[in-house]
Protein backbone atom coordinates (compact mmCIF):
# COMPACT_ATOMS: atom_id res chain seq x y z
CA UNK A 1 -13.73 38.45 -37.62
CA UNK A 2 -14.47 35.42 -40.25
CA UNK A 3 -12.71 35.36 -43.52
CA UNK A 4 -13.11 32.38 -45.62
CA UNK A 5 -10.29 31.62 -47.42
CA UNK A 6 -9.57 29.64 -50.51
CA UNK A 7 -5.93 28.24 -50.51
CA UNK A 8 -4.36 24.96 -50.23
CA UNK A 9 -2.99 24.06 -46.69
CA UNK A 10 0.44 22.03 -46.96
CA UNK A 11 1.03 19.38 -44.68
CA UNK A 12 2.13 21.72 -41.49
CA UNK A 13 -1.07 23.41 -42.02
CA UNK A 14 -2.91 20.06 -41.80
CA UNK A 15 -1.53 19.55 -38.59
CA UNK A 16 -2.41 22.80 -36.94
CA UNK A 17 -5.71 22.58 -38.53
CA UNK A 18 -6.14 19.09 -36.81
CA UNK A 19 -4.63 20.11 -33.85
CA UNK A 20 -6.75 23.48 -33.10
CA UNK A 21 -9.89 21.84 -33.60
CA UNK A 22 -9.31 18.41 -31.60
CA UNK A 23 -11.63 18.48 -28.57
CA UNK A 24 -8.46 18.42 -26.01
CA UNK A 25 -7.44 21.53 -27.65
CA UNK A 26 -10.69 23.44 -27.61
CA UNK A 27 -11.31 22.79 -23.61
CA UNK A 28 -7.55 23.76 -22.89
CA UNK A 29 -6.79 27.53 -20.69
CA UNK A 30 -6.23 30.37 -23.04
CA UNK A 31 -2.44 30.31 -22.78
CA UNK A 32 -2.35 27.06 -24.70
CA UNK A 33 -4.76 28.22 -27.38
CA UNK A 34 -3.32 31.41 -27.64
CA UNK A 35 -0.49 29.71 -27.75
CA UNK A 36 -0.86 27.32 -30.88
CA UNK A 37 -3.31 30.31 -32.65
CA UNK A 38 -0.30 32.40 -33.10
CA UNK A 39 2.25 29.43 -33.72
CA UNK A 40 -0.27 28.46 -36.61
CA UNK A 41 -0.76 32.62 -37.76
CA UNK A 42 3.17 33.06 -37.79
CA UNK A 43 3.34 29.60 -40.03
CA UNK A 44 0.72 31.17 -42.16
CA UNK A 45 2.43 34.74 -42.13
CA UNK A 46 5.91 33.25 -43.17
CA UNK A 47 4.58 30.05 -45.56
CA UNK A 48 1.59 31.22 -47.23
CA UNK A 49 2.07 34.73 -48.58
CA UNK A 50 -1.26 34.39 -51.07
CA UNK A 51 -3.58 34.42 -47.88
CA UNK A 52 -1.52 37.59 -46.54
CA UNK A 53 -2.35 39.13 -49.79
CA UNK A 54 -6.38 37.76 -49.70
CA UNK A 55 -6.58 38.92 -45.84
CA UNK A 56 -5.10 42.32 -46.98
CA UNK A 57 -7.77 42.71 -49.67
CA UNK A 58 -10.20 42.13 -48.09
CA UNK A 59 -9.32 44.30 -44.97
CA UNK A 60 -9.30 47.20 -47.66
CA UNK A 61 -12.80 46.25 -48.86
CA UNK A 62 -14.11 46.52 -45.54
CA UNK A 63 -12.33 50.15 -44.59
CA UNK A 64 -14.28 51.21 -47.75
CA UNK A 65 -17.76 49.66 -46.76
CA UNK A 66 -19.81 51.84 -44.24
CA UNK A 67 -20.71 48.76 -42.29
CA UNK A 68 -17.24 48.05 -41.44
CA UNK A 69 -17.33 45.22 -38.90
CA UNK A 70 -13.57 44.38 -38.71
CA UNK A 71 -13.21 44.73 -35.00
CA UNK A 72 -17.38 43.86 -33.84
C-alpha cells in the first residue's frame, strides 16, 4: 500500500527517513528493516497523530471504493 502524505517530519523523523533509505539500510536482512520500519511507525503512531487521522481517512475511502486495493 502507498499513501502519500502531506505533514511535516520533525527532526526524529528526519533521521529515520535518512536512515531507511541509506543504501546500507536497504541491502540489510529483514530483521533489521523490519526492525527500524516499526521503530519509525511506532514514532509516527505516538508523535504525529495528524497522519493517524489522514491514514484513517483514507483507509475509509478505500472500504467504500469497489476497487479496494488495501491489501493487493
Amino acid at each position: 500500500m502507498k499513501l502519500w502524505l502531506d505533514f511535516e517530519p520533525c527532526k526524529k523523523c528526519a533521521r529515520y527517513i535518512a536512515d531507511l533509505t541509506d543504501e546500507e539500510f536497504l541491502f540489510a536482512d529483514d530483521i533489521t528493516r523490519n526492525e527500524m520500519s516499526s521503530k519509525f511507525l511506532r514514532h509516527l503512531t505516538y508523535n504525529h497523530p495528524e497522519v493517524i487521522h489522514s491514514i484513517s481517512k483514507e483507509v475509509k475511502i478505500q472500504q467504500i471504493r469497489p476497487e479496494f486495493d488495501l491489501y493487493k
